[in-house]
C-alpha atoms as a PDB file:
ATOM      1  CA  UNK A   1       3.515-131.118 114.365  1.00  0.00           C
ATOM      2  CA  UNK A   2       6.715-132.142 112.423  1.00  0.00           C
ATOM      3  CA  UNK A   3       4.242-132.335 109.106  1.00  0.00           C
ATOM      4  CA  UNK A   4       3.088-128.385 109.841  1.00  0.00           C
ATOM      5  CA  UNK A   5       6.541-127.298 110.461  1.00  0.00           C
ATOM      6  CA  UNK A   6       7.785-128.532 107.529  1.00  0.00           C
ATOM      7  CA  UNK A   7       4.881-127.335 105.288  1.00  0.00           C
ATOM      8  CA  UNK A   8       5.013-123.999 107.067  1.00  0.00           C
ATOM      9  CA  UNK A   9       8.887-123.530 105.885  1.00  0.00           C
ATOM     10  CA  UNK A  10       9.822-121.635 102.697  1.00  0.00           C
ATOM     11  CA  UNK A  11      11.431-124.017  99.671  1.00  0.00           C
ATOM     12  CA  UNK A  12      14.653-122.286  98.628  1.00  0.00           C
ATOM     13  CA  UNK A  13      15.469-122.287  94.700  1.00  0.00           C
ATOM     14  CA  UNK A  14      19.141-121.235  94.747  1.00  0.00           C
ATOM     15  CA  UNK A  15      22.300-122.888  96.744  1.00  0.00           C
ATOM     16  CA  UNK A  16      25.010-120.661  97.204  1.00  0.00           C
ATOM     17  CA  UNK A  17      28.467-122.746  96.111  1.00  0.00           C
ATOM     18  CA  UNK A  18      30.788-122.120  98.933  1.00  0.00           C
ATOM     19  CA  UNK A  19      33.953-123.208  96.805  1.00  0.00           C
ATOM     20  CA  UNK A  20      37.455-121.856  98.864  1.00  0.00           C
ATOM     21  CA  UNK A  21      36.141-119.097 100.662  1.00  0.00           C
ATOM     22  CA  UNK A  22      38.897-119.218 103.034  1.00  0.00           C
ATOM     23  CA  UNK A  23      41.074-117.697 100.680  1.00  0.00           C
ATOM     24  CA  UNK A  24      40.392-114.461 100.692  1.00  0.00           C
ATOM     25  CA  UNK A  25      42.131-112.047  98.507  1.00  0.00           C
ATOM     26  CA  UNK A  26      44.316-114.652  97.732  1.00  0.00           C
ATOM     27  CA  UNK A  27      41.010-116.097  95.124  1.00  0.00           C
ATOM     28  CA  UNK A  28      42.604-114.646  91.839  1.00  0.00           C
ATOM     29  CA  UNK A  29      46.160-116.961  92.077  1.00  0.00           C
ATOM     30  CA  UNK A  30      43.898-120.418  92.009  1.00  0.00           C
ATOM     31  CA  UNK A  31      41.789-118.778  89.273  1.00  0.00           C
ATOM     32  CA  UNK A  32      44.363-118.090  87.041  1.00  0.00           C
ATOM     33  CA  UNK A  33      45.692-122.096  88.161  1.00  0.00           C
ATOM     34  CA  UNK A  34      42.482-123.502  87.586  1.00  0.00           C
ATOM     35  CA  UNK A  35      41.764-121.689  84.146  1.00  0.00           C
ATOM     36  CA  UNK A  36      45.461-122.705  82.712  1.00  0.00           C
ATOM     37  CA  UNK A  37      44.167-126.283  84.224  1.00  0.00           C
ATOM     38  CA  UNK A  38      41.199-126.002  82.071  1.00  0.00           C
ATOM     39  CA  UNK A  39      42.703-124.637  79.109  1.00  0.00           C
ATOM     40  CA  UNK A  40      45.188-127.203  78.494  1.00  0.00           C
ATOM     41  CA  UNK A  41      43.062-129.925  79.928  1.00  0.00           C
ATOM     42  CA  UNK A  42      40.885-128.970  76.525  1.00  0.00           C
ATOM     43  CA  UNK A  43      43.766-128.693  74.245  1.00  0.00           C
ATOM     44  CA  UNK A  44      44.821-132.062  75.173  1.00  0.00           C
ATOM     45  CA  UNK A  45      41.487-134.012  75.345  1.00  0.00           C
ATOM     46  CA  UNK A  46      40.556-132.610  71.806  1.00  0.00           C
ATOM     47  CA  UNK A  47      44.265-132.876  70.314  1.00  0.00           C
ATOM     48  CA  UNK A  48      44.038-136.614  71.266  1.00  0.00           C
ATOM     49  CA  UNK A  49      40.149-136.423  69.972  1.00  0.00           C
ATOM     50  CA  UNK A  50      41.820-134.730  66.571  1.00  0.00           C
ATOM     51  CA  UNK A  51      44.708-137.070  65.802  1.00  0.00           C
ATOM     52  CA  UNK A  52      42.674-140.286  66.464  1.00  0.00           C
ATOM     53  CA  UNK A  53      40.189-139.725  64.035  1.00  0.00           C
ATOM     54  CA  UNK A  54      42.368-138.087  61.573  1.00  0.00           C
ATOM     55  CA  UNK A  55      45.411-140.234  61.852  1.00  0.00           C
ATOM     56  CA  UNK A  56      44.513-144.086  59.966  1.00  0.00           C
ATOM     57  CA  UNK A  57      47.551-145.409  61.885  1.00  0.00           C
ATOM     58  CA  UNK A  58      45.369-144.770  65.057  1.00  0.00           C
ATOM     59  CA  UNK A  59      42.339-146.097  63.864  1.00  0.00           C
ATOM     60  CA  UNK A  60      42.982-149.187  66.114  1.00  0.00           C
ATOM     61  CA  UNK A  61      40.416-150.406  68.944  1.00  0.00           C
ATOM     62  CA  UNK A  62      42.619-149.312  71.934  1.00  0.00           C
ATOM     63  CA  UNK A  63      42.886-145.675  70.641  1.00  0.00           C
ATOM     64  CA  UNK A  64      39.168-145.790  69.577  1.00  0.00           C
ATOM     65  CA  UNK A  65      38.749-146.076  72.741  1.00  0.00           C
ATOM     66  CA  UNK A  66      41.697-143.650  74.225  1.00  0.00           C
ATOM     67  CA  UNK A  67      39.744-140.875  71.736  1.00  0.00           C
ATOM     68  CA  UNK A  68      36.247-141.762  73.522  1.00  0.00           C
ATOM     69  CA  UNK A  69      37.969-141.487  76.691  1.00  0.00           C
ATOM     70  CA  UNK A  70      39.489-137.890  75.474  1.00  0.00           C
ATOM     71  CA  UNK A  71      35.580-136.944  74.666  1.00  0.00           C
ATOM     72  CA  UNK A  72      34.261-137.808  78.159  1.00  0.00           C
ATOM     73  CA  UNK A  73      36.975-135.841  79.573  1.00  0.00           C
ATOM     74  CA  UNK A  74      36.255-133.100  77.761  1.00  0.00           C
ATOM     75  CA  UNK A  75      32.779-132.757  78.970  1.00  0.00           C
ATOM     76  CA  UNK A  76      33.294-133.585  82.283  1.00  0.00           C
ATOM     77  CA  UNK A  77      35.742-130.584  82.930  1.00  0.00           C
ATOM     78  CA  UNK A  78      33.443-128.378  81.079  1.00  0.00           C
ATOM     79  CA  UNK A  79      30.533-129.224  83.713  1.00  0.00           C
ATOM     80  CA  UNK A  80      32.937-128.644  86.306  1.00  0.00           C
ATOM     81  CA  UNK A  81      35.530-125.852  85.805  1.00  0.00           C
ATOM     82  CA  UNK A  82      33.487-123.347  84.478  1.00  0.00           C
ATOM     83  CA  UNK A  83      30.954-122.870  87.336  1.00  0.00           C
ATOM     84  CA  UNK A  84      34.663-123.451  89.631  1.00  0.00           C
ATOM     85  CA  UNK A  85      35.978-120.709  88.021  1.00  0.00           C
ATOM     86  CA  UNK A  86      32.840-118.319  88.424  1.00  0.00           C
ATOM     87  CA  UNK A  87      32.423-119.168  91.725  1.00  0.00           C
ATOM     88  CA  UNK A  88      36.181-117.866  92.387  1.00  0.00           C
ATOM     89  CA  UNK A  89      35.187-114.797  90.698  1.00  0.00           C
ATOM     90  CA  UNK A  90      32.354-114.016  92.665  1.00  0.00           C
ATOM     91  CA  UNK A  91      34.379-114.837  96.026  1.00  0.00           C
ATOM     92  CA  UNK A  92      33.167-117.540  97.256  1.00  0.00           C
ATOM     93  CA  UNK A  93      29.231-116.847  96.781  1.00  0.00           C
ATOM     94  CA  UNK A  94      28.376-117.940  93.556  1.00  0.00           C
ATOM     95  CA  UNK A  95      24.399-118.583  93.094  1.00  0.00           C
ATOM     96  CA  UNK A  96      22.861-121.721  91.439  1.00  0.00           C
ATOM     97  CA  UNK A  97      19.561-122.635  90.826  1.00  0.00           C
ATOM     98  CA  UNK A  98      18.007-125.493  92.761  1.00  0.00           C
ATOM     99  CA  UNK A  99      17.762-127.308  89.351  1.00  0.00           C
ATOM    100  CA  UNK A 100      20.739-126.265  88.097  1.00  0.00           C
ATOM    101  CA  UNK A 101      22.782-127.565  90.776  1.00  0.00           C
ATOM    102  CA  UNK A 102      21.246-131.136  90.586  1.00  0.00           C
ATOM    103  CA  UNK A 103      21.415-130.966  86.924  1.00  0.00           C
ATOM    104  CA  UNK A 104      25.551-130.572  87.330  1.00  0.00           C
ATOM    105  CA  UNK A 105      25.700-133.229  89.891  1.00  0.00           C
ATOM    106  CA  UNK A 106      23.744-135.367  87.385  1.00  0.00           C
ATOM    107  CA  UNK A 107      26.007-134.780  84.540  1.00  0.00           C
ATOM    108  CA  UNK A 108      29.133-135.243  86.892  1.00  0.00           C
ATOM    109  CA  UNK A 109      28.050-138.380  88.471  1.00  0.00           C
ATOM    110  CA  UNK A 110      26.505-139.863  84.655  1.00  0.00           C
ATOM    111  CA  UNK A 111      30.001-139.415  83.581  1.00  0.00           C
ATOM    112  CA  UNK A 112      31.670-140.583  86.101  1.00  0.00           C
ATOM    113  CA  UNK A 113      30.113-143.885  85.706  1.00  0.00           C
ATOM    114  CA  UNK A 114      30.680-143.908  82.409  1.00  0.00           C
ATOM    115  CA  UNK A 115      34.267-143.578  82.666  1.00  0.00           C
ATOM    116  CA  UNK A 116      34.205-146.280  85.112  1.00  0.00           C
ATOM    117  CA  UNK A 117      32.740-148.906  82.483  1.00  0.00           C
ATOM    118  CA  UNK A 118      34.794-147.496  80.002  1.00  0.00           C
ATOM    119  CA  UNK A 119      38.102-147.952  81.898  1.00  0.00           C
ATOM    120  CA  UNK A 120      37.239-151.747  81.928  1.00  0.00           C
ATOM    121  CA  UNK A 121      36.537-151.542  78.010  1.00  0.00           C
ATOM    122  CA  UNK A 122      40.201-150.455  78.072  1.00  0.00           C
ATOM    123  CA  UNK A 123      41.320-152.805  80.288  1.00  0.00           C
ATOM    124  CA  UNK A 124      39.985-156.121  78.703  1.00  0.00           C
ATOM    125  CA  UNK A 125      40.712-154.627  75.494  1.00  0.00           C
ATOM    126  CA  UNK A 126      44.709-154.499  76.871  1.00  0.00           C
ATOM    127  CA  UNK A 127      43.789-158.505  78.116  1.00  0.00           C
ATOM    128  CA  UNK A 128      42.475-159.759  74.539  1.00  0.00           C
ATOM    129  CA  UNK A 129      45.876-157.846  72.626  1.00  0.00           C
ATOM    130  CA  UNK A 130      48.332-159.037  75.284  1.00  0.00           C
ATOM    131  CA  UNK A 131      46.609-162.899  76.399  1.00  0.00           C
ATOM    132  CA  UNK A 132      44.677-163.471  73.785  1.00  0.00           C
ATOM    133  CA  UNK A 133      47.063-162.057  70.435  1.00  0.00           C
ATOM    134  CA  UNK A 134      45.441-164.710  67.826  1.00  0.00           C
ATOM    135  CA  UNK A 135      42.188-164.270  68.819  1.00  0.00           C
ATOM    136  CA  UNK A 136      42.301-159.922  69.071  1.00  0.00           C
ATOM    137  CA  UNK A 137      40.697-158.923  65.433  1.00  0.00           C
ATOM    138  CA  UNK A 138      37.981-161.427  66.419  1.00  0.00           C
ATOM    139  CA  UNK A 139      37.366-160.610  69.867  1.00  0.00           C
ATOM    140  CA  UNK A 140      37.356-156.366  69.236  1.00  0.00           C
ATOM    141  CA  UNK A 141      36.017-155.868  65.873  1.00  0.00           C
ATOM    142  CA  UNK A 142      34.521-152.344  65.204  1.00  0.00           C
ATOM    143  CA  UNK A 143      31.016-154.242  66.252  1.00  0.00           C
ATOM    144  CA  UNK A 144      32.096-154.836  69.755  1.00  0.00           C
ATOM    145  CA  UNK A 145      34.232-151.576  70.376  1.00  0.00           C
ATOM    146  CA  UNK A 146      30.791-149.580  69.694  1.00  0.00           C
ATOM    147  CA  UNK A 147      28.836-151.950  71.554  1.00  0.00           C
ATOM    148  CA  UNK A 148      31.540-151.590  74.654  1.00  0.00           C
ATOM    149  CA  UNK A 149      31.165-147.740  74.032  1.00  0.00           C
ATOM    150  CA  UNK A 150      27.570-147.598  73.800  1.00  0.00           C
ATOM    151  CA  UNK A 151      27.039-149.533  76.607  1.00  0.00           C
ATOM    152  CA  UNK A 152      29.552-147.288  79.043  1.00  0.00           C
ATOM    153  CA  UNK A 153      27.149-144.512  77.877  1.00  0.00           C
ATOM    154  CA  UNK A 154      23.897-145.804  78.484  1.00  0.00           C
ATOM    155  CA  UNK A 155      24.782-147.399  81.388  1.00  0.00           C
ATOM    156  CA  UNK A 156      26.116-144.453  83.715  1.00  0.00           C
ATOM    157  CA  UNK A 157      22.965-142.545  82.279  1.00  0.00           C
ATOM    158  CA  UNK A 158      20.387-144.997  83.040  1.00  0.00           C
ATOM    159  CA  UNK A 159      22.173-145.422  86.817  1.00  0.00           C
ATOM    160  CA  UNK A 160      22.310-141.840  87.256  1.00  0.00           C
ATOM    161  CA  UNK A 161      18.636-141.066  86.123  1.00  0.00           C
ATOM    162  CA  UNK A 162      17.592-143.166  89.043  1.00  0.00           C
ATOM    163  CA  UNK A 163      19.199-140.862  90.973  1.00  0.00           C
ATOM    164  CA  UNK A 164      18.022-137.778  89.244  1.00  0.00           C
ATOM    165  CA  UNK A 165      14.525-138.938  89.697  1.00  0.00           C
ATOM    166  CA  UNK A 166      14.761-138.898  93.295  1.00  0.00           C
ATOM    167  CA  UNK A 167      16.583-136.143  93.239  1.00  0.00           C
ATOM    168  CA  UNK A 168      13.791-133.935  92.078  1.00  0.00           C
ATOM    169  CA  UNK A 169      11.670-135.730  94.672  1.00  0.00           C
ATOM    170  CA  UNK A 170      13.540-133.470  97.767  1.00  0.00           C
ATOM    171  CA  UNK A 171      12.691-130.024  99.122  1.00  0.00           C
ATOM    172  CA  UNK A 172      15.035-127.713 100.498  1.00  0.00           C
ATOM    173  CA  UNK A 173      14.157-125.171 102.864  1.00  0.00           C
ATOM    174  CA  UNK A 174      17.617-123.513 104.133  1.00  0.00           C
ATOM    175  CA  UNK A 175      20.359-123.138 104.568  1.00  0.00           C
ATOM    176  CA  UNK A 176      21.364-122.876 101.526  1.00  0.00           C
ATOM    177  CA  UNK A 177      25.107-123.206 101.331  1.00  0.00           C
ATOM    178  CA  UNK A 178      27.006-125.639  99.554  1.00  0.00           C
ATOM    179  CA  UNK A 179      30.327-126.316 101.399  1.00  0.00           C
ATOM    180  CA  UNK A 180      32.029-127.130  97.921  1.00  0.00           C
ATOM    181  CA  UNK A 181      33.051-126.046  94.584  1.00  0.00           C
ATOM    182  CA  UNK A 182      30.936-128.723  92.724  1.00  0.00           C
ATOM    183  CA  UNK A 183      27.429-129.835  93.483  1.00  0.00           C
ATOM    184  CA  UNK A 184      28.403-133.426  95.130  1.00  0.00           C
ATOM    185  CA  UNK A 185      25.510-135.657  96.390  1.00  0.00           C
ATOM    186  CA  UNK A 186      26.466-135.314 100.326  1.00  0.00           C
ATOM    187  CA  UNK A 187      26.224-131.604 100.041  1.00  0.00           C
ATOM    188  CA  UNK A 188      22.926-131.407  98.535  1.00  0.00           C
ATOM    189  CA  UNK A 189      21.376-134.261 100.740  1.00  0.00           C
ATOM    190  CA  UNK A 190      22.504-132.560 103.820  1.00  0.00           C
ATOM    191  CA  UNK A 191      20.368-129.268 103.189  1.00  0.00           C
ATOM    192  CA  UNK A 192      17.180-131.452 102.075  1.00  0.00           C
ATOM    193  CA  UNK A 193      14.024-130.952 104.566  1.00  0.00           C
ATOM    194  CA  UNK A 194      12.643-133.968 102.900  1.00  0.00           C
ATOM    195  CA  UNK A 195      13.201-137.984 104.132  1.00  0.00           C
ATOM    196  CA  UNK A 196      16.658-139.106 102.121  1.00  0.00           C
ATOM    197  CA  UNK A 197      16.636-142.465 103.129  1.00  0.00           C
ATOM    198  CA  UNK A 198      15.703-144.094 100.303  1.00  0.00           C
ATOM    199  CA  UNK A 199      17.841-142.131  97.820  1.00  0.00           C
ATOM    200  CA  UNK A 200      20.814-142.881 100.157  1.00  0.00           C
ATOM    201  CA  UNK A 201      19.811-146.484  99.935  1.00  0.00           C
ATOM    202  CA  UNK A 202      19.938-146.415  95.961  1.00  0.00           C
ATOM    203  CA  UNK A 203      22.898-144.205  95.774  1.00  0.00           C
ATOM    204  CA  UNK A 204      24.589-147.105  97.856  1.00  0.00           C
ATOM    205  CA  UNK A 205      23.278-149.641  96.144  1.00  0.00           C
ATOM    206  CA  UNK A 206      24.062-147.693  92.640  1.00  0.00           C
ATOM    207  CA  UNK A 207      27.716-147.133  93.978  1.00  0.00           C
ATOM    208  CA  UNK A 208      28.043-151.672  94.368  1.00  0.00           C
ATOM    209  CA  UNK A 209      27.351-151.461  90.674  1.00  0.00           C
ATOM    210  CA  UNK A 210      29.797-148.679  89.773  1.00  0.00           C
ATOM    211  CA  UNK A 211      32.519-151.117  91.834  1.00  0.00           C
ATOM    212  CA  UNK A 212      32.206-153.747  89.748  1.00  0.00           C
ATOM    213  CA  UNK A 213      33.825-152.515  86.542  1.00  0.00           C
ATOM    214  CA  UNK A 214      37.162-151.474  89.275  1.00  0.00           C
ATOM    215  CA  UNK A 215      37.054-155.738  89.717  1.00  0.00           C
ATOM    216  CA  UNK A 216      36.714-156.487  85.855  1.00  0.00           C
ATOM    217  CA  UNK A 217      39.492-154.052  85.411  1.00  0.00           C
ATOM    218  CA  UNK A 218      41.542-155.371  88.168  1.00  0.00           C
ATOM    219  CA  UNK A 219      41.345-159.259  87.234  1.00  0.00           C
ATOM    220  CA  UNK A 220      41.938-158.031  83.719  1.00  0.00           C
ATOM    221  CA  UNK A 221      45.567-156.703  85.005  1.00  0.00           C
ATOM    222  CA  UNK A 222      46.072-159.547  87.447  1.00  0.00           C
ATOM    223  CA  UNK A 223      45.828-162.000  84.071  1.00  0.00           C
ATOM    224  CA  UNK A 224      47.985-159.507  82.030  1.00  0.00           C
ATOM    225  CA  UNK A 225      50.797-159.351  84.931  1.00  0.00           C
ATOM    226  CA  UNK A 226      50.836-163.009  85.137  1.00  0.00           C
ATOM    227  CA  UNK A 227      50.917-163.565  81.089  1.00  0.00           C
ATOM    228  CA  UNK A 228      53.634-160.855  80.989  1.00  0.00           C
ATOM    229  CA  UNK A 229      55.589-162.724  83.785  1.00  0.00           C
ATOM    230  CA  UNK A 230      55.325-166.023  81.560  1.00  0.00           C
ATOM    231  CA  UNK A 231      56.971-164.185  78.300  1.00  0.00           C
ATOM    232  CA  UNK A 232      60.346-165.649  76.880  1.00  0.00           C
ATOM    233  CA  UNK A 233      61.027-162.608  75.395  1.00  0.00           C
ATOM    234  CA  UNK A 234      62.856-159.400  77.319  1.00  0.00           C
ATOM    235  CA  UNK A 235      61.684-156.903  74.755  1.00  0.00           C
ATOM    236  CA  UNK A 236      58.633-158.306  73.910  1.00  0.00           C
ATOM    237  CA  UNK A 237      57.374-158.145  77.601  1.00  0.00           C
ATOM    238  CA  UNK A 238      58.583-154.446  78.375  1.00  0.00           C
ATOM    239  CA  UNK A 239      56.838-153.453  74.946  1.00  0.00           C
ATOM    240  CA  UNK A 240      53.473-155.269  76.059  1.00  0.00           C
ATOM    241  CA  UNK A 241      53.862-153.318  79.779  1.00  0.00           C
ATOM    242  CA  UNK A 242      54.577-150.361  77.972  1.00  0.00           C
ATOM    243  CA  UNK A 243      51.583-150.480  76.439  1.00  0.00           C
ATOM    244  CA  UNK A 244      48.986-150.991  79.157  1.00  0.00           C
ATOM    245  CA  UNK A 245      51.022-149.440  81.970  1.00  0.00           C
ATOM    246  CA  UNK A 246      49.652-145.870  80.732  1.00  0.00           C
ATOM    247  CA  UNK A 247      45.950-146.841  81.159  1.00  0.00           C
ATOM    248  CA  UNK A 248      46.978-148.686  84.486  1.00  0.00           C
ATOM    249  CA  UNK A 249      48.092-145.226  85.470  1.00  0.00           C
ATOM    250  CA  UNK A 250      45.141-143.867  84.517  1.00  0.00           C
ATOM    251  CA  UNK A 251      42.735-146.516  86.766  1.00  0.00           C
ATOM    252  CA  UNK A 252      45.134-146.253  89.733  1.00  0.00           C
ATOM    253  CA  UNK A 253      44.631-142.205  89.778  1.00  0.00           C
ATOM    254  CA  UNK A 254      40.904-142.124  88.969  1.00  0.00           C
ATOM    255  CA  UNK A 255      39.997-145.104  91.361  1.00  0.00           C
ATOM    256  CA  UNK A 256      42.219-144.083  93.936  1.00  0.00           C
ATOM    257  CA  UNK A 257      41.143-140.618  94.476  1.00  0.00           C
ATOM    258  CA  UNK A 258      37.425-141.654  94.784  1.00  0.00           C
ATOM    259  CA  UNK A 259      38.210-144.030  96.848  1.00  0.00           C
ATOM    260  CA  UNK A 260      39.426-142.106  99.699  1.00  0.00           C
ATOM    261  CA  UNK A 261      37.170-139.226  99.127  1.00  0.00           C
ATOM    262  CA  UNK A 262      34.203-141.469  99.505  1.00  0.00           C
ATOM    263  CA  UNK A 263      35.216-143.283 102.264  1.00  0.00           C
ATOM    264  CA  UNK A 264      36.586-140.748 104.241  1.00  0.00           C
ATOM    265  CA  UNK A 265      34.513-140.076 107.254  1.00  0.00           C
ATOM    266  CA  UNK A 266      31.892-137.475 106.618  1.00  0.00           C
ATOM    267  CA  UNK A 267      32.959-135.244 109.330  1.00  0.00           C
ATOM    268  CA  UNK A 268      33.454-131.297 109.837  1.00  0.00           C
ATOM    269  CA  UNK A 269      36.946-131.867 110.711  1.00  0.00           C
ATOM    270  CA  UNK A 270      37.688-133.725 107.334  1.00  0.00           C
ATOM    271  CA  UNK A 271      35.421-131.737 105.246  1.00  0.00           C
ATOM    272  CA  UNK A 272      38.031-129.546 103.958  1.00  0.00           C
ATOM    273  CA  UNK A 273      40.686-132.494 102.766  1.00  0.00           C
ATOM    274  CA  UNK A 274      37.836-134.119 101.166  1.00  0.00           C
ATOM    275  CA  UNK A 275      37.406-131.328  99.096  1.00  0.00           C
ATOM    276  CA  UNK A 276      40.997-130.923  98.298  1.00  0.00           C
ATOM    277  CA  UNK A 277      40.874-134.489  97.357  1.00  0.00           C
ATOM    278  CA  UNK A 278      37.692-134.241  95.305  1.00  0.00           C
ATOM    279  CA  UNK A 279      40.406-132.280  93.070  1.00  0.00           C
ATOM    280  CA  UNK A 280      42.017-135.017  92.117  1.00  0.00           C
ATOM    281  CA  UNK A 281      39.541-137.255  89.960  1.00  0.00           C
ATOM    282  CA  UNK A 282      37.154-133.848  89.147  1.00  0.00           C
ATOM    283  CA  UNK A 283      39.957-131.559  88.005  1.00  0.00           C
ATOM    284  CA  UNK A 284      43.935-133.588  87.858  1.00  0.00           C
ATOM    285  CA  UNK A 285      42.590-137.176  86.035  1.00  0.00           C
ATOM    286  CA  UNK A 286      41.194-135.166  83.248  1.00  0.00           C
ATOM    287  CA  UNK A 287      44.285-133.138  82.773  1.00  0.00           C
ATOM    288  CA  UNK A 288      46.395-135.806  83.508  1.00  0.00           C
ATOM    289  CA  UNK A 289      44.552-138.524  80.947  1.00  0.00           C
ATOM    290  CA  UNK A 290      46.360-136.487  77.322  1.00  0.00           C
ATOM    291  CA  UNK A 291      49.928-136.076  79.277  1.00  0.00           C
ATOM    292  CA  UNK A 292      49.665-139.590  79.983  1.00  0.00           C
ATOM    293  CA  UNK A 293      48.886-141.243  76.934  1.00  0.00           C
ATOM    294  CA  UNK A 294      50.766-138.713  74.048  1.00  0.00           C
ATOM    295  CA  UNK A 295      54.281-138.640  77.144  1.00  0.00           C
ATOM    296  CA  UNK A 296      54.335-142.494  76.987  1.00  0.00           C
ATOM    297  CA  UNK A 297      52.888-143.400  73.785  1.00  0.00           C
ATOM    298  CA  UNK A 298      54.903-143.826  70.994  1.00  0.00           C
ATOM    299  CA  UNK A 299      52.625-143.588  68.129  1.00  0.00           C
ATOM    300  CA  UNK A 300      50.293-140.667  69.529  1.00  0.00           C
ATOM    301  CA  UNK A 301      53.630-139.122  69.503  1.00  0.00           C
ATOM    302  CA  UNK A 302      54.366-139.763  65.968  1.00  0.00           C
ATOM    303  CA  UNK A 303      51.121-138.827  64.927  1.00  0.00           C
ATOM    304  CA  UNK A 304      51.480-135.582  66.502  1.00  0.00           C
ATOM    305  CA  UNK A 305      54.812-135.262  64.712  1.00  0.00           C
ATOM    306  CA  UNK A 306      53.630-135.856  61.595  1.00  0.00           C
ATOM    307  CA  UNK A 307      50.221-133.651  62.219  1.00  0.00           C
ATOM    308  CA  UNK A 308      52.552-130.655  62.884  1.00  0.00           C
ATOM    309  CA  UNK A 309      54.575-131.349  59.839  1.00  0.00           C
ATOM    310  CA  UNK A 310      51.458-131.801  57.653  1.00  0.00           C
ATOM    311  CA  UNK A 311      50.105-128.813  59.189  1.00  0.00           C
ATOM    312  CA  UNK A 312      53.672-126.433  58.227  1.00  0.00           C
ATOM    313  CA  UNK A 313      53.100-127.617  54.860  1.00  0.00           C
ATOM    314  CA  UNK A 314      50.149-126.399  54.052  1.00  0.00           C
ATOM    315  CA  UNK A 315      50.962-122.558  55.607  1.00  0.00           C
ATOM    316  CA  UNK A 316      53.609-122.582  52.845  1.00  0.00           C
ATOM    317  CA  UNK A 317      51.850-123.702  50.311  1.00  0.00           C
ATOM    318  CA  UNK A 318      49.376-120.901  51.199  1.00  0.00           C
ATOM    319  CA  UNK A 319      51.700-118.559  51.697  1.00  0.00           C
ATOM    320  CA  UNK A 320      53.408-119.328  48.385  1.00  0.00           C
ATOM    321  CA  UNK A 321      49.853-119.093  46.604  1.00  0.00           C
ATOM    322  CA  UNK A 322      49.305-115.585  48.095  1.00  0.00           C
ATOM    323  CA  UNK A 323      53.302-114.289  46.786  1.00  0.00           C
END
């Protein structure tokens, strides 16, 4: 009987992204929030993007990989915002394909594990220059760097296709309403009429993996400390914490945020801070990544300086050519 019923129901093809209904016609102030968000999130991202590959001064491993970081960034807001900012448009009712809305969890999710192995690039990276000084243009050559790189890439999308696979595998036959402004995995597994068992076992399973960079880049900083605690010299020691407390900053933000959305109970009653606090690493760490690095960074700062200055010089020289 349970087989029939479930044959006999229609398959929906479009999910209806909730996002903050409960704002009313109060939608247009976090619009015009989430689109400056977005805007300078992109300005940053590719100014960072811009200055490392234009600036040979920056042309170092750690910003090869601070400019990589910048690119993910990039294209993780632009899966996100975008359909955010449509669905506060639309009040609250914004349609998306079946497809489409796995498609964006896909991307999401592929570069969130990305970021996760590329954080402990970063991180051992920061080990090898501050531990290991003698041994750093042998350890991170331009060979490993774009092996470390590659291998963040390919490694969140081969995790994530897994998913995707099984994904594709579910039927949904109503309701159709996504309780969120981004198509999240719980969301979309809770309107399936299909068994999710076994995705929710590899999801789980997937998630173990996606851990273990956190404990390479948290041994990685547990060495650092200690080597840092060991130095003779006062300057020497706030110059090397100078350098890697920026990315540490980074980690404790990103990690921290999915931490407690993820492990939150999934409950009605908390259903609403979870989503407040899915804000954090979809929508803050991306904006926060550029103010980060270029605020505390010295030589991002310089090379920003001397981008602008580069940049004055050639309007006058133009300008004097057209006079």
């Amino acid at each position: 009987m349970a087989g029939t019923e479930e044959e006999n129901q229609t398959e929906i093809t479009e999910f209806h992204l909730m996002g903050f209904v409960g704002l009313g016609d109060l939608q247009f102030l976090p619009f015009c929030l989430f689109l400056l968000i977005y805007l300078v999130t992109m300005v940053g991202n590719i100014l960072i993007i811009l200055l490392v590959v234009t600036d040979p001064h920056l042309h170092t491993p750690m910003y090869f990989f601070l400019g990589n970081l910048s690119c993910l960034e990039t294209c993780y807001s632009s899966n996100i915002l975008p359909m955010m900012l449509a669905n506060l448009l639309y009040g609250g009712r914004k349609k998306i394909s079946v497809t489409g809305c796995i498609m964006q969890y896909y991307f999401t999710a592929l570069l969130a594990a990305s970021e996760c192995f590329l954080l402990a690039a970063m991180s051992y990276d920061r080990y090898v220059a501050i531990c290991k000084p003698l041994h750093y243009t042998t350890l991170m050559n331009d060979r490993v760097c774009l092996q470390h790189i590659a291998g963040s890439w390919f490694s969140g999308s081969v995790l994530m296709s897994i998913v995707l696979y099984l994904m594709y595998q579910l039927k949904f036959c109503g309701p159709s309403e996504i309780n969120h402004f981004v198509c999240d995995l719980n969301p979309i597994l809770k309107l399936a009429c299909s068994d999710t068992h076994l995705i929710e076992l590899v999801t789980i399973l997937l998630s173990v993996v996606c851990i273990l960079p956190f404990f390479l880049t948290l041994a990685s900083y547990i060495y650092i400390i200690y080597n840092l605690m060991r130095m003779a010299s006062v300057s020497g020691r706030k110059k090397a914490f100078s350098t890697c407390s920026s990315h540490l900053m980074v980690v404790s933000i990103f990690y921290g945020s999915i931490m407690i959305v993820y492990m939150l109970p999934k409950t009605d009653r908390l259903r609403e801070i979870n989503k407040v606090l899915s804000l954090f690493y979809t929508i803050l760490t991306p904006l926060f990544n550029p103010m980060i690095y270029s605020l505390r960074n010295r030589e991002v700062k310089e090379a920003f300086k001397k981008g602008v200055a580069k940049l004055c010089t050639m309007k006058r020289m133009h300008l004097c050519n057209s006079l």
